[in-house]
C-alpha atoms as a PDB file:
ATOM      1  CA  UNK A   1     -16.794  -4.227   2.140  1.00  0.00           C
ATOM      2  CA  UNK A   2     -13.184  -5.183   3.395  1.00  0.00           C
ATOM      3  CA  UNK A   3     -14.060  -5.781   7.131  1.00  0.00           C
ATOM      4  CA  UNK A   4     -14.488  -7.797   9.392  1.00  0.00           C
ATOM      5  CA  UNK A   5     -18.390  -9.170  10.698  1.00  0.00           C
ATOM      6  CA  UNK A   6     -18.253  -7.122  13.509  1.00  0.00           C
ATOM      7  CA  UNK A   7     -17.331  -4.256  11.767  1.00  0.00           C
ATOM      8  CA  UNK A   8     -20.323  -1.587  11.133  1.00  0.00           C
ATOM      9  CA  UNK A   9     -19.963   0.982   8.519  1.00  0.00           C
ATOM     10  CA  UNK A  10     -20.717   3.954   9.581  1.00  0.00           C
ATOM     11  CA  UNK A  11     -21.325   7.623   7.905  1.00  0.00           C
ATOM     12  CA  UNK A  12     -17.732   8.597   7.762  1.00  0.00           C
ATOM     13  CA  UNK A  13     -16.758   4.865   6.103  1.00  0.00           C
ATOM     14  CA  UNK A  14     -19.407   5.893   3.849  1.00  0.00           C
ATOM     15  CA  UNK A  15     -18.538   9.631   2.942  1.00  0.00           C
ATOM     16  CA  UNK A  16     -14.630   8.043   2.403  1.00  0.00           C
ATOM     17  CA  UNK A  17     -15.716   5.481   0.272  1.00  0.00           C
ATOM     18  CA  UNK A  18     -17.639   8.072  -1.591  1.00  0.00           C
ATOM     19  CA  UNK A  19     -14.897  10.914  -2.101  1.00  0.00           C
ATOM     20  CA  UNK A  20     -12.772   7.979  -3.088  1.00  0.00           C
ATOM     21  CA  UNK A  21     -15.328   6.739  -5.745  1.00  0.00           C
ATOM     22  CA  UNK A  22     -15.624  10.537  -7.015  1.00  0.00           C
ATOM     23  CA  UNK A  23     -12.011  10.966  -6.893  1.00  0.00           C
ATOM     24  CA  UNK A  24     -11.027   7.809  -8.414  1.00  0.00           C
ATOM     25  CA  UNK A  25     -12.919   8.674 -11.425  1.00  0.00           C
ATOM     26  CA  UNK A  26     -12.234  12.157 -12.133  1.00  0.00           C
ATOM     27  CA  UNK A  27      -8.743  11.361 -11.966  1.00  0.00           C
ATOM     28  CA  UNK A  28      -9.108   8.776 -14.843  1.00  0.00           C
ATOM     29  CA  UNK A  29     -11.675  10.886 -16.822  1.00  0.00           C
ATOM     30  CA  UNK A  30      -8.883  13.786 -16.527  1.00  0.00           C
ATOM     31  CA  UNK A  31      -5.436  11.662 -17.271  1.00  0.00           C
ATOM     32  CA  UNK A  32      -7.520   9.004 -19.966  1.00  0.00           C
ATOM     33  CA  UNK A  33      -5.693   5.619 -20.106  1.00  0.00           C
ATOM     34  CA  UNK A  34      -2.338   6.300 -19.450  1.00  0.00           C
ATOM     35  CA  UNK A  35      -0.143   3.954 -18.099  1.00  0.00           C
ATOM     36  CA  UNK A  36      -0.740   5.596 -14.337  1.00  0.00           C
ATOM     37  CA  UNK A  37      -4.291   4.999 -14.989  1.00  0.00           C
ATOM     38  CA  UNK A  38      -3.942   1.669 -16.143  1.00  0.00           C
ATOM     39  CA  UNK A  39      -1.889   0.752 -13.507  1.00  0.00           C
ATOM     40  CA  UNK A  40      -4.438   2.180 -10.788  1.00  0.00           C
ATOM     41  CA  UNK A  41      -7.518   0.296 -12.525  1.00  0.00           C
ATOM     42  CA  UNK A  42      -5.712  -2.772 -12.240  1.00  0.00           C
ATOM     43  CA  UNK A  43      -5.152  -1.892  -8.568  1.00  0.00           C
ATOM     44  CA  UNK A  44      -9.063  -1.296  -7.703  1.00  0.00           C
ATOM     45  CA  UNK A  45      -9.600  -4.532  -9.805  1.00  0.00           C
ATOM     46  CA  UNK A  46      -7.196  -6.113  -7.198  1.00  0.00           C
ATOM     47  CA  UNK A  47      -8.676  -4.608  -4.182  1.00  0.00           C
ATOM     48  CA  UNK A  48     -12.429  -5.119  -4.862  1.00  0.00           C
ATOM     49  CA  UNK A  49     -11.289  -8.835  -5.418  1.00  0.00           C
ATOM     50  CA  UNK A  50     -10.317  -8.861  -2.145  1.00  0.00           C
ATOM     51  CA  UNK A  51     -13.684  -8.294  -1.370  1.00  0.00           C
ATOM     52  CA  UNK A  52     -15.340 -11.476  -2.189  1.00  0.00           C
ATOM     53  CA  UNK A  53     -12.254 -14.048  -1.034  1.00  0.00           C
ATOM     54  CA  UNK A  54     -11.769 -12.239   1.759  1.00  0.00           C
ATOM     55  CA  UNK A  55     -12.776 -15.151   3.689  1.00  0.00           C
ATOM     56  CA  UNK A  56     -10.315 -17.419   2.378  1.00  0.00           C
ATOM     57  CA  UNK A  57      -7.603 -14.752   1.865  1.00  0.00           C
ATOM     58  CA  UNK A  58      -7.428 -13.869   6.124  1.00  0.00           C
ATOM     59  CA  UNK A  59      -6.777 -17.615   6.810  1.00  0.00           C
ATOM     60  CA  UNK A  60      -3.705 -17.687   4.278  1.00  0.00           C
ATOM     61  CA  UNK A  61      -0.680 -18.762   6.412  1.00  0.00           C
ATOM     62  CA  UNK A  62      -2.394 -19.516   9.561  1.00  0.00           C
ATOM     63  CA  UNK A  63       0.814 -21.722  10.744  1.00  0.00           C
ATOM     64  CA  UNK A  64       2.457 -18.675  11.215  1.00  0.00           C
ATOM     65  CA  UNK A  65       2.766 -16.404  14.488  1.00  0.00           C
ATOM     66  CA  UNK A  66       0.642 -13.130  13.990  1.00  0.00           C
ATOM     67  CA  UNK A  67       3.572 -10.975  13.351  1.00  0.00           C
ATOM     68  CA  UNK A  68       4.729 -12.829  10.110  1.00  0.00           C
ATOM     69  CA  UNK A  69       1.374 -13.663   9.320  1.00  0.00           C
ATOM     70  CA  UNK A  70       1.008  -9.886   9.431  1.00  0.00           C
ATOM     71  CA  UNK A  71       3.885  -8.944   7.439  1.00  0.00           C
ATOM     72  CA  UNK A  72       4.532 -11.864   4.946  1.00  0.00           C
ATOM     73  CA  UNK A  73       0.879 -11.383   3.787  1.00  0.00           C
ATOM     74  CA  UNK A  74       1.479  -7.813   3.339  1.00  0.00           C
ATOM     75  CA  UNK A  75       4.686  -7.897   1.481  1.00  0.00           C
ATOM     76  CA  UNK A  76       3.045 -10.641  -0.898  1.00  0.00           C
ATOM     77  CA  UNK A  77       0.166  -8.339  -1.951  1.00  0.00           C
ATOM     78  CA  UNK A  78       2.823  -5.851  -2.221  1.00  0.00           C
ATOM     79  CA  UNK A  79       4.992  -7.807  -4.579  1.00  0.00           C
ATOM     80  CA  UNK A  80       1.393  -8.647  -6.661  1.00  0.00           C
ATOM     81  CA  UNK A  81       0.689  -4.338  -6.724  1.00  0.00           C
ATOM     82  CA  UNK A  82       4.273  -4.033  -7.814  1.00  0.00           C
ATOM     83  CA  UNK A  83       3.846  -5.577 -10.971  1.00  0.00           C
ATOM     84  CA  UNK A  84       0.654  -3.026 -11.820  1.00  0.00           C
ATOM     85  CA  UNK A  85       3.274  -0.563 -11.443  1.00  0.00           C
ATOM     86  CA  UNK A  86       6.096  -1.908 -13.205  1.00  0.00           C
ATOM     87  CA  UNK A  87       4.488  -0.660 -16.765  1.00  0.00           C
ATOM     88  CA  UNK A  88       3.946   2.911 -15.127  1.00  0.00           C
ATOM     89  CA  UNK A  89       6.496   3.217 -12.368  1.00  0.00           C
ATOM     90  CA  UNK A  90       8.559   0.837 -11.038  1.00  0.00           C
ATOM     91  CA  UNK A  91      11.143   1.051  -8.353  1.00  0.00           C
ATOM     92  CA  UNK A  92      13.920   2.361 -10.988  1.00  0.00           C
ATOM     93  CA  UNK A  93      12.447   4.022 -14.706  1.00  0.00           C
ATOM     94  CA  UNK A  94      15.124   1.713 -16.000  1.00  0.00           C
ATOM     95  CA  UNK A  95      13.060  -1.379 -15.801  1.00  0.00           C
ATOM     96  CA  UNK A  96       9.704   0.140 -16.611  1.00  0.00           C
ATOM     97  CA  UNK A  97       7.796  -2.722 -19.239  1.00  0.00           C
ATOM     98  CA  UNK A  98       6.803  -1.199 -22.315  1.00  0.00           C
ATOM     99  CA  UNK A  99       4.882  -2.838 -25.201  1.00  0.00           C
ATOM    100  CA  UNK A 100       8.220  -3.546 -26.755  1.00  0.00           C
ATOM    101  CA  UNK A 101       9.917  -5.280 -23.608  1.00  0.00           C
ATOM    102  CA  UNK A 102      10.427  -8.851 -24.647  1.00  0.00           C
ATOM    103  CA  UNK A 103       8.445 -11.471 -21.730  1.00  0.00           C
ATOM    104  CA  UNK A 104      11.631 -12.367 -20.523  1.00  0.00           C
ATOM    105  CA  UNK A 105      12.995  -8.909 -20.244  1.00  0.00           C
ATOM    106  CA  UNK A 106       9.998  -7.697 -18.639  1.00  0.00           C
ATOM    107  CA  UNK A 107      10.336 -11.165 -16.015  1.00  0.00           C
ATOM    108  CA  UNK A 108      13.716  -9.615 -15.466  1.00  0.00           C
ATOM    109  CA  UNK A 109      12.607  -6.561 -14.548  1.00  0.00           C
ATOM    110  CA  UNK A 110      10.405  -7.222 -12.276  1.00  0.00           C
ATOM    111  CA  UNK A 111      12.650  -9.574 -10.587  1.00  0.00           C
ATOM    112  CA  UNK A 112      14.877  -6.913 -10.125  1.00  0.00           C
ATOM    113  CA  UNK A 113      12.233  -4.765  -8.633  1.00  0.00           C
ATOM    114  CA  UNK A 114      11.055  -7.187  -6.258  1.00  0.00           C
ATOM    115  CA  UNK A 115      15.087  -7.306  -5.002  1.00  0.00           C
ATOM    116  CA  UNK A 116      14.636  -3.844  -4.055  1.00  0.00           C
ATOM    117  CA  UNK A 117      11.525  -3.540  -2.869  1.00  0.00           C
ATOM    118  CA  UNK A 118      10.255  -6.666  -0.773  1.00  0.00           C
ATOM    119  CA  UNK A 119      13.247  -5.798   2.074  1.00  0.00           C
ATOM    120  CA  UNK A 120      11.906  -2.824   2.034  1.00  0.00           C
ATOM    121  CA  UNK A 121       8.106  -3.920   2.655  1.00  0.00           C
ATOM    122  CA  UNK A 122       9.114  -6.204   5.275  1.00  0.00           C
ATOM    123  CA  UNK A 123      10.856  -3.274   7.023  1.00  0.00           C
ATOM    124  CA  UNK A 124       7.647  -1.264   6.637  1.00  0.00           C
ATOM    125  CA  UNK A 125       5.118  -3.781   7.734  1.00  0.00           C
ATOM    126  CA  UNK A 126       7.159  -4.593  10.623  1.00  0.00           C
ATOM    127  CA  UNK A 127       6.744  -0.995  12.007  1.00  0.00           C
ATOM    128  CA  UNK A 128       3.083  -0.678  10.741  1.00  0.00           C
ATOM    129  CA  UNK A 129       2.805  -3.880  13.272  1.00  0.00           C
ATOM    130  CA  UNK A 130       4.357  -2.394  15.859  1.00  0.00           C
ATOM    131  CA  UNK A 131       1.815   0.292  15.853  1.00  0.00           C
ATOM    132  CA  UNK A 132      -1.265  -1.519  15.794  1.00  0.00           C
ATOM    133  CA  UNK A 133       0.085  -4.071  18.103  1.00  0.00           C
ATOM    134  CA  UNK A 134       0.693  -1.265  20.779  1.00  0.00           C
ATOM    135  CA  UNK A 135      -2.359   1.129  19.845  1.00  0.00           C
ATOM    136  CA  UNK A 136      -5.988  -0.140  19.250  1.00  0.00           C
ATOM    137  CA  UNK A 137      -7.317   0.763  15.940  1.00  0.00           C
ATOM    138  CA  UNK A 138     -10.670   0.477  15.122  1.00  0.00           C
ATOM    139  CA  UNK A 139     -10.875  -0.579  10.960  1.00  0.00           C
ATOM    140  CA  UNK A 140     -11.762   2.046   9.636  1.00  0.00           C
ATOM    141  CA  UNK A 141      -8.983   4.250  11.575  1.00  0.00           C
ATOM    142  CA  UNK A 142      -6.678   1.812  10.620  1.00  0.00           C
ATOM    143  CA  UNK A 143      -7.387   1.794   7.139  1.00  0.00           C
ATOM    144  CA  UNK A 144      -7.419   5.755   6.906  1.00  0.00           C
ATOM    145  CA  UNK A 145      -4.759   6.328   8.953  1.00  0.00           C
ATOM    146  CA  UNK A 146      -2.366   3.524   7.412  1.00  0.00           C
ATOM    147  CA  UNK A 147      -3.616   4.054   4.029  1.00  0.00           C
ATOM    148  CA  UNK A 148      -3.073   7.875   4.485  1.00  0.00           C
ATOM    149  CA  UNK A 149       0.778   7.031   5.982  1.00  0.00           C
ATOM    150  CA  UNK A 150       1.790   4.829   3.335  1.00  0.00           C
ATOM    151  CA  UNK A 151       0.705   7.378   0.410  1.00  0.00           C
ATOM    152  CA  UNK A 152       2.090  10.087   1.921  1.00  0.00           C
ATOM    153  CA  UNK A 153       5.601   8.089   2.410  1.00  0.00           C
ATOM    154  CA  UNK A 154       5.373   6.821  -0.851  1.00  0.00           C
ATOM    155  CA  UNK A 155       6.673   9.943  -2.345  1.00  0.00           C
ATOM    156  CA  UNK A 156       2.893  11.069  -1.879  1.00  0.00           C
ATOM    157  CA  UNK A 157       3.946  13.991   0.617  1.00  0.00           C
ATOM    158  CA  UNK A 158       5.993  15.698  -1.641  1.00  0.00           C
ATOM    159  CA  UNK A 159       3.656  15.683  -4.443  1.00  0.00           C
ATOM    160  CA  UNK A 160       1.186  16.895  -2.533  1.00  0.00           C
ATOM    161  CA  UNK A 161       2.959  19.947  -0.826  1.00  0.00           C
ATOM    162  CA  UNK A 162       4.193  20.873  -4.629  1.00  0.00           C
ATOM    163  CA  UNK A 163       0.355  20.878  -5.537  1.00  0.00           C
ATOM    164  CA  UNK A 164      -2.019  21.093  -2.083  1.00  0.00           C
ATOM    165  CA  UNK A 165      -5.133  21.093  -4.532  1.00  0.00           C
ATOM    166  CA  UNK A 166      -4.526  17.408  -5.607  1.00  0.00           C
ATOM    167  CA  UNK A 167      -5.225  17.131  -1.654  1.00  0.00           C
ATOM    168  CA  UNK A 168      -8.944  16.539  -3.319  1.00  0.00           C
ATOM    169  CA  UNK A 169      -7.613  13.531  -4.981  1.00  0.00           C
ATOM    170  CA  UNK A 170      -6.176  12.170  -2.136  1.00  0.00           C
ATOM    171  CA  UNK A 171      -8.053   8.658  -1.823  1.00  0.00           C
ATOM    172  CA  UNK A 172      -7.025   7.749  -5.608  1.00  0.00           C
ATOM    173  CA  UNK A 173      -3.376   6.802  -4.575  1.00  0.00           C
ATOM    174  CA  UNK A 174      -4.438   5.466  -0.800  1.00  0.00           C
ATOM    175  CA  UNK A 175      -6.039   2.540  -2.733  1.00  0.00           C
ATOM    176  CA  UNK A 176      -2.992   1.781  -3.919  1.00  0.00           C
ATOM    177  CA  UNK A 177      -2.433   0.845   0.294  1.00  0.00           C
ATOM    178  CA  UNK A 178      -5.874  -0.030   1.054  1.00  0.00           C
ATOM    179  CA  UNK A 179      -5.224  -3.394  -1.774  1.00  0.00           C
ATOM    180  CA  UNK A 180      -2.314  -4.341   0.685  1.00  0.00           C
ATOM    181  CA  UNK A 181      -2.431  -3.530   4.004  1.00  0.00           C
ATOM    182  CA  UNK A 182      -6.846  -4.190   4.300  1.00  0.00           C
ATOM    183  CA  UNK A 183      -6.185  -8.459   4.329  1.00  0.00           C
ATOM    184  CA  UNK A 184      -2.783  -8.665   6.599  1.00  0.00           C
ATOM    185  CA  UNK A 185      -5.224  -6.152   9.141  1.00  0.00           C
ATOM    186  CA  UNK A 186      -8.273  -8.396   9.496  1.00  0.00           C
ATOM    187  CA  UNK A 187      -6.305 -11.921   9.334  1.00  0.00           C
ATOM    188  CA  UNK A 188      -4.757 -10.833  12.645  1.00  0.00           C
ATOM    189  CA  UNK A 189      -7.158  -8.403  14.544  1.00  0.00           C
ATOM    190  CA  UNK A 190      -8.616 -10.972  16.852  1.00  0.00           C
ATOM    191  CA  UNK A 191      -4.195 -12.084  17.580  1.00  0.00           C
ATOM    192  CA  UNK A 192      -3.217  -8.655  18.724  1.00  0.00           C
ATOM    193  CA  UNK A 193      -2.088  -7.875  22.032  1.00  0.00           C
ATOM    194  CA  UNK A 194      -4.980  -7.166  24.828  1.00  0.00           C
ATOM    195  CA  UNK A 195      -3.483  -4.410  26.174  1.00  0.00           C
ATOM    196  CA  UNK A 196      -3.201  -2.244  23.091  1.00  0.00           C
ATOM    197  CA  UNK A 197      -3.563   1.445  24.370  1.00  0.00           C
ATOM    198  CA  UNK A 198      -6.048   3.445  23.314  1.00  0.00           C
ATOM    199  CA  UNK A 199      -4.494   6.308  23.003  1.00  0.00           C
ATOM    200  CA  UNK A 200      -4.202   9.912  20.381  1.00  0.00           C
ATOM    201  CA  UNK A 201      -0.585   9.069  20.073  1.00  0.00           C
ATOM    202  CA  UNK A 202      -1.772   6.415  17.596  1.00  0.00           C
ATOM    203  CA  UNK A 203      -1.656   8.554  14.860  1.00  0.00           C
ATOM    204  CA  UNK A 204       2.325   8.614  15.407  1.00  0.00           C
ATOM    205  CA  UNK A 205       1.890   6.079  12.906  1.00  0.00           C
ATOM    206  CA  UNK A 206       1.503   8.677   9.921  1.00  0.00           C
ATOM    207  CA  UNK A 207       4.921  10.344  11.106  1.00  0.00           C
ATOM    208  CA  UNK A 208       6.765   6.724  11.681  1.00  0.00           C
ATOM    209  CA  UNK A 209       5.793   4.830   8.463  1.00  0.00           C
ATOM    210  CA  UNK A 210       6.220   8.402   6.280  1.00  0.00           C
ATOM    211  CA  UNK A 211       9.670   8.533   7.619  1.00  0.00           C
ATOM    212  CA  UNK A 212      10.447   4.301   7.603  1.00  0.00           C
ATOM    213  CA  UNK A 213       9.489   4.925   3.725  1.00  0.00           C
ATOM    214  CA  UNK A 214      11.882   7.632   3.368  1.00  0.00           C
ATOM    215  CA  UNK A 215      14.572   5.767   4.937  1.00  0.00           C
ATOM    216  CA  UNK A 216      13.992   2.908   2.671  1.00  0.00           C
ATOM    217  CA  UNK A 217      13.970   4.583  -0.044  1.00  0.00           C
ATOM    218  CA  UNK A 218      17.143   6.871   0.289  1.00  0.00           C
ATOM    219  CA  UNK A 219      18.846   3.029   0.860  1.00  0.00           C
ATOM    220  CA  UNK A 220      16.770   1.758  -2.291  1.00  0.00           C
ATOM    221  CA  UNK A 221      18.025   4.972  -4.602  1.00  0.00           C
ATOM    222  CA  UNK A 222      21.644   4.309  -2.844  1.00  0.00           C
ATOM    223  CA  UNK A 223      21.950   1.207  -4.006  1.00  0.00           C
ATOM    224  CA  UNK A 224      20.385   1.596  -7.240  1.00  0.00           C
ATOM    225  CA  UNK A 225      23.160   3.861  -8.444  1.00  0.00           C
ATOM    226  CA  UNK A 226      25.874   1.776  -7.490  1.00  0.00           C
ATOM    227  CA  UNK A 227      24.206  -0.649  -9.687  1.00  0.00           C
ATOM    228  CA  UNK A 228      23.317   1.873 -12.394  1.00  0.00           C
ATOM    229  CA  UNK A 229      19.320   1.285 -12.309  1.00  0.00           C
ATOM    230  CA  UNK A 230      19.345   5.065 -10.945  1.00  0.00           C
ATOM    231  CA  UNK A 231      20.968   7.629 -12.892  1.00  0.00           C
ATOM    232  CA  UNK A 232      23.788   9.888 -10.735  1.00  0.00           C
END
């Protein structure tokens, strides 16, 4: 797995990993190959690459201090899981890529996109580091909790409280988070401060990055209308 080689997996590592296999695939069997689908298969193909180069992948920009190591690496995989979503749901539905969006079109869009979004990223990997720069998180807290924080600020919270019973599902779009927040995690865990706390008020982190995604994106869908990628 996606840790590092002190890192034992335990049972609850294991039970996740299993709802998320379970969940993963119902979802697809249920929705077929739709473009969601598509774009989440090419996000597990992503992540369990990780898996493999992870080696290689933790000692990217090692000239930089922790911090931007942290967050640069972060928004970068971001950026990459960005374009999976840019043919099922990208920033604005204006520049969605169909099959009949010409290559430089689709470029275009995506550019676009990645105007919007990578401020945004480097606003919300700066307070993720913040948190586990202050806190101690063991890895597999770290990637529940900040896997569970970003889907649920993602838009993910108000899906779920329309429909609680999707609740089951809830792992499908965390490994959406898990592909880019796993790598900038274990290429800095041995830089973080010492004197991290150990401490229940940890888990602020779900309330701080659900509501540093909601002020990004009330900015993003500002923006977007005064430059009429968001319809009024």
């Amino acid at each position: 797995m996606l840790t590092s080689n002190n890192t034992s997996i335990g049972i609850w590592p294991k039970l996740y990993c299993l709802w998320a296999a379970i969940s993963i695939c119902l979802a697809i069997a249920v929705a077929g190959l739709s473009d969601e689908s598509i774009t989440r298969i090419l996000v597990i193909i992503f992540l369990l690459c990780q898996i493999p180069l992870r080696t290689v992948l933790v000692k990217a920009l090692f000239w930089l201090s922790p911090k931007a190591r942290f967050v640069v690496l972060g928004t970068l995989l971001a950026a990459v899981v960005e374009g999976f979503h840019m043919i099922s749901k990208p920033v604005f539905l204006s520049l969605q890529i169909t099959k009949n969006t010409s290559f430089m079109q689709g470029l275009t869009n995506y550019t676009l996109d990645l105007i919007f979004t990578v401020p945004a990223y480097l606003v919300i990997f700066s307070v993720i580091w913040w948190f586990i720069n202050r806190y101690e998180y063991k890895f597999w807290q770290y990637v529940f909790v900040i896997g569970l924080a970003q889907a649920l600020g993602d838009g993910g919270i108000f899906f779920f409280i329309g429909a609680p019973p999707m609740l089951l599902f809830l792992p499908y779009p965390m490994t959406n988070y898990h592909a880019i927040n796993v790598i900038p995690f274990l290429a800095v865990e041995g830089n973080l401060n010492e004197n991290r706390l150990s401490s229940r008020y940890s888990y602020l982190a779900i309330a701080g990055i659900i509501g540093t995604y909601l002020v990004c994106g009330a900015i993003i869908k500002l923006f977007g209308r005064a430059f009429g990628l968001e319809p009024n």
